[in-house]
N, C-alpha and C. Protein backbone atom coordinates (compact mmCIF):
# COMPACT_ATOMS: atom_id res chain seq x y z
N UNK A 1 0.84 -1.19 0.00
CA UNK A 1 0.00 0.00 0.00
C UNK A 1 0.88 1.24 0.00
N UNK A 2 0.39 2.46 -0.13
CA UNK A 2 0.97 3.68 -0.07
C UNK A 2 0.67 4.36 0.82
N UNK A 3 2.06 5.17 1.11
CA UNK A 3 2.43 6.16 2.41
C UNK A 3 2.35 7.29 2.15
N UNK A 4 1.46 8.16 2.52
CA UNK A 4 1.50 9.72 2.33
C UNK A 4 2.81 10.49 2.87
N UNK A 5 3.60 11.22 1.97
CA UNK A 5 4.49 12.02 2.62
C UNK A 5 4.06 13.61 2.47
N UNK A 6 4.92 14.34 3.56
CA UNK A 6 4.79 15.69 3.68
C UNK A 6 3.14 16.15 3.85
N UNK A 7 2.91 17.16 3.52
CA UNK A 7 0.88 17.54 2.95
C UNK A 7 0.81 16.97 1.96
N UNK A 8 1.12 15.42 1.94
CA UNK A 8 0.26 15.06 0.72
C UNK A 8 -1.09 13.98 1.58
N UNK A 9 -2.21 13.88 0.76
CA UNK A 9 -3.30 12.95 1.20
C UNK A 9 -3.32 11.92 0.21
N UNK A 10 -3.50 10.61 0.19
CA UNK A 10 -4.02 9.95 -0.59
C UNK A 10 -5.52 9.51 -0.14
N UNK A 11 -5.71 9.56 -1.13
CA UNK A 11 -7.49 9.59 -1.17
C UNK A 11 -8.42 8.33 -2.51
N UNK A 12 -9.15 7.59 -2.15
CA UNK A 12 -9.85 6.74 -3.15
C UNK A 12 -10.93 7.42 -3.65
N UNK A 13 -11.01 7.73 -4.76
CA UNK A 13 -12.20 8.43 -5.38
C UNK A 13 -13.27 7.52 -5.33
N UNK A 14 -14.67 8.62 -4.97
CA UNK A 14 -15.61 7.66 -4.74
C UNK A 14 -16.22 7.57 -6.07
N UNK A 15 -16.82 6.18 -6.65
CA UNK A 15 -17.45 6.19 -8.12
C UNK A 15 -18.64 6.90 -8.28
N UNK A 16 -19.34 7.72 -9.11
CA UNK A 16 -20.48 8.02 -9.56
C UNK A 16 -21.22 7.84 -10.48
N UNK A 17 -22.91 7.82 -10.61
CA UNK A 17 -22.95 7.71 -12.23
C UNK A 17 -21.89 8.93 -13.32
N UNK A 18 -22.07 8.39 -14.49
CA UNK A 18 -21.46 9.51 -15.05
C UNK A 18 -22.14 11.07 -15.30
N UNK A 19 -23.36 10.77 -14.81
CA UNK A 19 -23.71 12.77 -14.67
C UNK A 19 -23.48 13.34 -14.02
N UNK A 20 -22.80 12.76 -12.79
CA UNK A 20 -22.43 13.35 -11.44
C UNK A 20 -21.13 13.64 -11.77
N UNK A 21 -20.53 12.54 -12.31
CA UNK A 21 -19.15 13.13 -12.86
C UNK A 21 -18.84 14.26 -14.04
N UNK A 22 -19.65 14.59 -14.53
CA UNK A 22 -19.78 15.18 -15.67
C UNK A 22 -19.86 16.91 -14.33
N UNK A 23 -21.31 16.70 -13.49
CA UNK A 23 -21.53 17.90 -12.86
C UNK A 23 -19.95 18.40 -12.15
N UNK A 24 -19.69 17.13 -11.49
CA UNK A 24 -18.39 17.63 -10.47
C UNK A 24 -17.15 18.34 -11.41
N UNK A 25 -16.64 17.93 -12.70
CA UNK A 25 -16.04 18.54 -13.55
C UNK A 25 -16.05 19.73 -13.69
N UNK A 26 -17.57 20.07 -14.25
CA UNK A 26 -18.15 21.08 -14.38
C UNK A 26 -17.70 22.24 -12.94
N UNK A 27 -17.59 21.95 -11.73
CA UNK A 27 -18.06 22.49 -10.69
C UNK A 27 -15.83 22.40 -10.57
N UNK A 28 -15.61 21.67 -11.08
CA UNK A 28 -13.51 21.40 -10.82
C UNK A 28 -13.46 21.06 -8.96
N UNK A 29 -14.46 20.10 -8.88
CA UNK A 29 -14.15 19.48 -7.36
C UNK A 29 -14.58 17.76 -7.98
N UNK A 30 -13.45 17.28 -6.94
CA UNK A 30 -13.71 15.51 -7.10
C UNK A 30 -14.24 15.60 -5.29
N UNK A 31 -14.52 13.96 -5.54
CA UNK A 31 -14.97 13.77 -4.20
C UNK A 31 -14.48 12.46 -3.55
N UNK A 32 -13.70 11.61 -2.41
CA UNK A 32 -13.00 10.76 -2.17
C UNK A 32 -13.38 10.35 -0.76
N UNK A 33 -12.63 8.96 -0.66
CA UNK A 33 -12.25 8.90 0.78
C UNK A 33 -10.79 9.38 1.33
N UNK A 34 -10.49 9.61 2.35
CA UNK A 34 -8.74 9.80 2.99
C UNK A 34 -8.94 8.76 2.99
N UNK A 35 -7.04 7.72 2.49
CA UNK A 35 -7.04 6.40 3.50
C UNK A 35 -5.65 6.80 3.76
N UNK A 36 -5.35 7.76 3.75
CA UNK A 36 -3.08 7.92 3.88
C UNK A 36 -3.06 9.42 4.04
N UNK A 37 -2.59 10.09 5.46
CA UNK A 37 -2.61 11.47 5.26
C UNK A 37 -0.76 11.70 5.37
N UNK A 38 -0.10 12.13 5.36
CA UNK A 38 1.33 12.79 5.59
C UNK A 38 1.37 13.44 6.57
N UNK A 39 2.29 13.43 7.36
CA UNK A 39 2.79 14.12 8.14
C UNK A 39 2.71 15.24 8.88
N UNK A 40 2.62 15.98 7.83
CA UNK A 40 1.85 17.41 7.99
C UNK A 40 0.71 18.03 7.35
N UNK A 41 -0.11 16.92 7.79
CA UNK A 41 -1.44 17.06 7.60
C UNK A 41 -2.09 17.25 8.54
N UNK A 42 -2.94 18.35 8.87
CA UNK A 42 -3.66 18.46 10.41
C UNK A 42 -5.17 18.59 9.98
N UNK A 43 -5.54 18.88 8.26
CA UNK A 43 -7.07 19.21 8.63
C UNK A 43 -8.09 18.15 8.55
N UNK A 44 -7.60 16.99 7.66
CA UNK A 44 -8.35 15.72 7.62
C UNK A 44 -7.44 15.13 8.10
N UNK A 45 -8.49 13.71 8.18
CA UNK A 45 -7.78 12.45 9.31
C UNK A 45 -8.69 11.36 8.04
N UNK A 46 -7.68 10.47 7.80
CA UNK A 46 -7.97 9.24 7.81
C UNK A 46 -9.67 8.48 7.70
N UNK A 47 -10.14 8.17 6.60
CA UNK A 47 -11.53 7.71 6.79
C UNK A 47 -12.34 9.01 6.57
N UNK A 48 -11.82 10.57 6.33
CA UNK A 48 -12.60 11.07 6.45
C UNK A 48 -13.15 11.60 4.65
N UNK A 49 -14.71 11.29 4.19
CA UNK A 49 -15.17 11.85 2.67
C UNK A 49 -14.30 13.03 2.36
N UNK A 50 -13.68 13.49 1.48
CA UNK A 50 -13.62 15.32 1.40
C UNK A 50 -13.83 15.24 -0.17
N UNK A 51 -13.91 16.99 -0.10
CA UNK A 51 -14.31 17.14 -1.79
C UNK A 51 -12.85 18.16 -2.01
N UNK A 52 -12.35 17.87 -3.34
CA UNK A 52 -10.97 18.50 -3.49
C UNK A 52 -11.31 19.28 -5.10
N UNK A 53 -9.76 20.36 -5.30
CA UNK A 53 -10.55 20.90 -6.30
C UNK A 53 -9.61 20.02 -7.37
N UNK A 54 -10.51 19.44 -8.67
CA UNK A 54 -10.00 18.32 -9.37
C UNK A 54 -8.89 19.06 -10.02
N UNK A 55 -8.38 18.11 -10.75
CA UNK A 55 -7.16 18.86 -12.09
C UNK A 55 -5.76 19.05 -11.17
N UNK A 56 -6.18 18.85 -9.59
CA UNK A 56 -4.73 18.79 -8.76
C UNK A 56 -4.05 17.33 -8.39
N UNK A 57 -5.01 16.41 -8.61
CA UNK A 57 -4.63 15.11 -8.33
C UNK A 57 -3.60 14.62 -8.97
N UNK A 58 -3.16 13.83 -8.37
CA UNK A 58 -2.19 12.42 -9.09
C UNK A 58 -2.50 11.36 -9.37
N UNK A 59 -2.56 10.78 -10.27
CA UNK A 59 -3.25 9.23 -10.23
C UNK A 59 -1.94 8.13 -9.66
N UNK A 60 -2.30 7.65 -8.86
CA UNK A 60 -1.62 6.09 -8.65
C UNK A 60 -2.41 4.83 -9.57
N UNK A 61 -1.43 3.91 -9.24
CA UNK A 61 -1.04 2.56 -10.52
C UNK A 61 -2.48 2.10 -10.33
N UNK A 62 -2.95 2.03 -8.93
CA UNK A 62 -4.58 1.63 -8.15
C UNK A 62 -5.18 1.80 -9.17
N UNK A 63 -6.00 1.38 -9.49
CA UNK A 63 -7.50 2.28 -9.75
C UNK A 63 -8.05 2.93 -8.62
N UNK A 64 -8.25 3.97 -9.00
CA UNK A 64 -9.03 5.15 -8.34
C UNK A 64 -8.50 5.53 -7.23
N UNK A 65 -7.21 5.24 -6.83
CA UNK A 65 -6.11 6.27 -5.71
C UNK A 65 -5.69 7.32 -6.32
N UNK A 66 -5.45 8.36 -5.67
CA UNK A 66 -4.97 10.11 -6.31
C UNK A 66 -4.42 10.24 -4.99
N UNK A 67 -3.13 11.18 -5.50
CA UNK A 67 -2.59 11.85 -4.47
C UNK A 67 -2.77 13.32 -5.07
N UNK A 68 -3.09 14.57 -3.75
CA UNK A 68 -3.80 15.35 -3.65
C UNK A 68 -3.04 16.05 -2.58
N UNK A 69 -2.52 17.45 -2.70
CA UNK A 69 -1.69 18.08 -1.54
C UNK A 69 -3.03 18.86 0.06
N UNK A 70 -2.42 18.63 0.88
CA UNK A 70 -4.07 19.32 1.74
C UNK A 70 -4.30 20.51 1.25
N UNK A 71 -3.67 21.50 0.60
CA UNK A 71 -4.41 23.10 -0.21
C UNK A 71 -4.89 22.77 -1.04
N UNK A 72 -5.22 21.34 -1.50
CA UNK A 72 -5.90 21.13 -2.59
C UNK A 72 -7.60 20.93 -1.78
N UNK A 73 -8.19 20.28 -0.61
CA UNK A 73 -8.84 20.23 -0.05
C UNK A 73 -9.81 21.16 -0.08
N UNK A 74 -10.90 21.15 -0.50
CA UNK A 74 -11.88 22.14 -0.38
C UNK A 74 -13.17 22.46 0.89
N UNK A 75 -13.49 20.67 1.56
CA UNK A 75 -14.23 20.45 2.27
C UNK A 75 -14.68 19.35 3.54
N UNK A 76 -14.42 19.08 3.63
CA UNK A 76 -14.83 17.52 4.58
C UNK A 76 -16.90 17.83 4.74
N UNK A 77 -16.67 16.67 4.04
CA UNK A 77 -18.15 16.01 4.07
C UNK A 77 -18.69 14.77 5.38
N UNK A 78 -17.76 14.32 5.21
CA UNK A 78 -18.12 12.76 6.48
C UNK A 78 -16.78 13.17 7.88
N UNK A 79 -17.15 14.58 8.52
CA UNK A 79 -15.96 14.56 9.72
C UNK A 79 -15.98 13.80 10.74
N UNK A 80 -14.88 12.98 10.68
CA UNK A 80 -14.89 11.78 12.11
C UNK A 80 -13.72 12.63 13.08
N UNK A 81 -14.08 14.06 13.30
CA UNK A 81 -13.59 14.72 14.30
C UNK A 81 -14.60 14.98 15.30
N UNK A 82 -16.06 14.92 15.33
CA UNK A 82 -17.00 15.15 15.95
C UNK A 82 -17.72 13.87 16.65
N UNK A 83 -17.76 14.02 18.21
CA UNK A 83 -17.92 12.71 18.49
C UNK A 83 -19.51 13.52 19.79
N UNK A 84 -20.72 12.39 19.11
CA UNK A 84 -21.61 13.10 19.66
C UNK A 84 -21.90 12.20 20.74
């Protein structure tokens, strides 16, 4: 598996139909899971959805792994920082 270094995140893109992908294009945000944050990463954690702005990614050999720097980060959707 792969190790995030520095602010980088690796992230699994989540699949969509293709109109959603078509909209998110449109909009230049993808949408993923974290499974690998780096080092100096403090705003997501691990497991958490975020939406990033696309066209910054990296593709890995995976299907559907991207590496993604955290200023690329636009949002956290699913925060597992909040514990109710």
């Amino acid at each position: 598996m792969y190790k995030a270094i520095m602010d980088r995140i690796i992230v699994r893109l989540q699949e969509c139909p293709q109109n959603l992908l078509q909209t998110s294009t449109e909009f230049s945000q993808n949408k993923g899971t974290v499974i690998d944050i780096g080092p100096s990463v403090c705003g997501v954690q691990k497991g958490d959805v975020i939406i990033f702005h696309a066209f910054d990614e990296l593709p890995l050999p995976i299907k559907n792994l991207v590496v993604v720097r955290e200023k690329s980060v636009l949002g956290i959707i699913n925060d597992n920082h909040h514990t109710n």
